[in-house]
Protein backbone atom coordinates (compact mmCIF):
# COMPACT_ATOMS: atom_id res chain seq x y z
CA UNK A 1 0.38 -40.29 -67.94
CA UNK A 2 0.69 -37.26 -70.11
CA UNK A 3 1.70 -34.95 -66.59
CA UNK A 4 4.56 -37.48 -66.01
CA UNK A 5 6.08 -36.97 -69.58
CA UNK A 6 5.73 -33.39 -69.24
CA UNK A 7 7.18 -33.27 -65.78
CA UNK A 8 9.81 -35.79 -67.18
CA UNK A 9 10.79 -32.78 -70.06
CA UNK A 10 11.28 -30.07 -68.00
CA UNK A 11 13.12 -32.53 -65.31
CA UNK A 12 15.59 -32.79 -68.25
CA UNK A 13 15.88 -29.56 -69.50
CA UNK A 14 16.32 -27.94 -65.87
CA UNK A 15 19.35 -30.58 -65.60
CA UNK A 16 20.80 -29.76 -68.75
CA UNK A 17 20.35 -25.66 -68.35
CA UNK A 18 21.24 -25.71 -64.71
CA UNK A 19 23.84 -28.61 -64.63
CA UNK A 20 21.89 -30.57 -61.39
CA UNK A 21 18.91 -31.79 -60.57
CA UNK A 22 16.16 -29.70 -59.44
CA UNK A 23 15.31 -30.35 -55.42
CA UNK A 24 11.83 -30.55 -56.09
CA UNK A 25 8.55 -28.22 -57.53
CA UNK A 26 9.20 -25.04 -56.45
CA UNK A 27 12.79 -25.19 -58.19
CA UNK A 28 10.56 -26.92 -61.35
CA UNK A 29 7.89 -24.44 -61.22
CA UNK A 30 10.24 -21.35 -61.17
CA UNK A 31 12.15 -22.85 -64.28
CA UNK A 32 9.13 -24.20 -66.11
CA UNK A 33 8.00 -20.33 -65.67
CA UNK A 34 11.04 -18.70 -67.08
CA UNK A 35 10.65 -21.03 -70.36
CA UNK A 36 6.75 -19.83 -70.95
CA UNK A 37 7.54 -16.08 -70.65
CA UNK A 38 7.38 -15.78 -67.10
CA UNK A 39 4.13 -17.64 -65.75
CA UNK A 40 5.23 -19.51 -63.07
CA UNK A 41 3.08 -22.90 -62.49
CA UNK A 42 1.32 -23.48 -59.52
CA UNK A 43 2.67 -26.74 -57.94
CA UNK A 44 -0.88 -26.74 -56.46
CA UNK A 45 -2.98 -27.02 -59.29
CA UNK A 46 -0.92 -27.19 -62.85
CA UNK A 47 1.52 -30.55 -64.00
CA UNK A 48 2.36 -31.81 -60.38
CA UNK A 49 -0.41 -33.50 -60.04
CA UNK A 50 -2.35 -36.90 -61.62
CA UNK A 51 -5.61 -37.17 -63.31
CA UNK A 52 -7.22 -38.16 -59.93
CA UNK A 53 -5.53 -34.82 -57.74
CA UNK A 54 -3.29 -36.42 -56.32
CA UNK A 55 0.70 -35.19 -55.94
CA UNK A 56 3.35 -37.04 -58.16
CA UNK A 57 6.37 -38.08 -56.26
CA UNK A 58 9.17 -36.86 -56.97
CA UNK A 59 12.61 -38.51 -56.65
CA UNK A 60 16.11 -37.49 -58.45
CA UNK A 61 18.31 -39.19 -59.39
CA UNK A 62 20.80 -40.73 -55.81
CA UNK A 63 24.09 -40.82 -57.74
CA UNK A 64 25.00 -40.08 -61.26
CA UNK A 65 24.23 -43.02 -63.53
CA UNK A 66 21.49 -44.31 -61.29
CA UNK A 67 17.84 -43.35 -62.49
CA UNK A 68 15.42 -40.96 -61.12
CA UNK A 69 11.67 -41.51 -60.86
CA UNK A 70 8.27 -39.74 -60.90
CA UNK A 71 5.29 -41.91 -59.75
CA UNK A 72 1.38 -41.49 -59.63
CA UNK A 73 -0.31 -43.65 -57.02
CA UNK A 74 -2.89 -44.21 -59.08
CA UNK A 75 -6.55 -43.75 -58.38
CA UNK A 76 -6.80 -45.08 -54.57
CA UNK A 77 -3.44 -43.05 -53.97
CA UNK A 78 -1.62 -45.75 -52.40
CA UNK A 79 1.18 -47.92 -53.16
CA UNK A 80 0.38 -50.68 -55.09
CA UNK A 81 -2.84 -51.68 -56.29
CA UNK A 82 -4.55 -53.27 -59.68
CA UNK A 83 -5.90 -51.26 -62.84
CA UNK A 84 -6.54 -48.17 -62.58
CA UNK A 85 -5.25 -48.07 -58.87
CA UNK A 86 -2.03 -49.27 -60.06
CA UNK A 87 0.97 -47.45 -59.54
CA UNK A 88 2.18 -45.66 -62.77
CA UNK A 89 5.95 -44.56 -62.70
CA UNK A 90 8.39 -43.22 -65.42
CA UNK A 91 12.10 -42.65 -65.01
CA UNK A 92 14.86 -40.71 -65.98
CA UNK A 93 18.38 -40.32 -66.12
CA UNK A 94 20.97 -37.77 -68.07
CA UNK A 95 20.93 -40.12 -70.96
CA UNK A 96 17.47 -38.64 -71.69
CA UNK A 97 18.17 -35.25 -71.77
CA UNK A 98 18.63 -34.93 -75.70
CA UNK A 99 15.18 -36.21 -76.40
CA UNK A 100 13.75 -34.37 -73.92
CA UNK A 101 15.04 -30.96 -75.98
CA UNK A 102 13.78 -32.09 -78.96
CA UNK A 103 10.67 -33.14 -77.92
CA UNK A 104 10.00 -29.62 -76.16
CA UNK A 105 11.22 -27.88 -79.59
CA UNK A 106 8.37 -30.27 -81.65
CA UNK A 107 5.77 -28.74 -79.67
């Protein structure tokens, strides 16, 4: 779970700094670069995936006050599923974006 929370941060943040939501990685992973000094993540390798490999979905928000989402298929990568093939999902919306800034500031 700890890639969706960081992927939920820099969701935030890129919202906040850029005033809308970012189309997808390669908007994330050029933003996410200019905050560490320039390394750009690799969608292919770095945050954008789960602990089993596997792409996290992506989905912002549809209208403004409705949440967006970021799920992990868990470890069969399909929808659905018990334990540890269970779907794991986390969601957003702009009322998050103040915690998200202070938790990137904590670390």
């Amino acid at each position: 779970m700890g890639n969706l929370k960081q992927i939920k941060v820099c969701v935030l943040m890129y919202r906040e700094d850029n005033g809308a939501w970012p189309v997808g990685y390669s908007q994330l992973a050029a933003y996410a670069g200019s905050l560490s000094g320039g390394d750009e993540f690799n969608p292919t390798k770095d945050i954008f995936h789960d602990a089993w490999g596997n792409e996290i979905a992506y989905e912002p928000p549809k209208t403004t006050g409705q949440p967006g989402r970021l799920t992990s298929l868990g470890s069969d990568a399909r929808p659905g599923g018990e334990g540890g093939a269970a779907d794991i999902q986390v969601e957003f919306s702009e009322n998050d974006i103040k915690k998200a800034h202070h938790a990137f500031s904590a670390v």
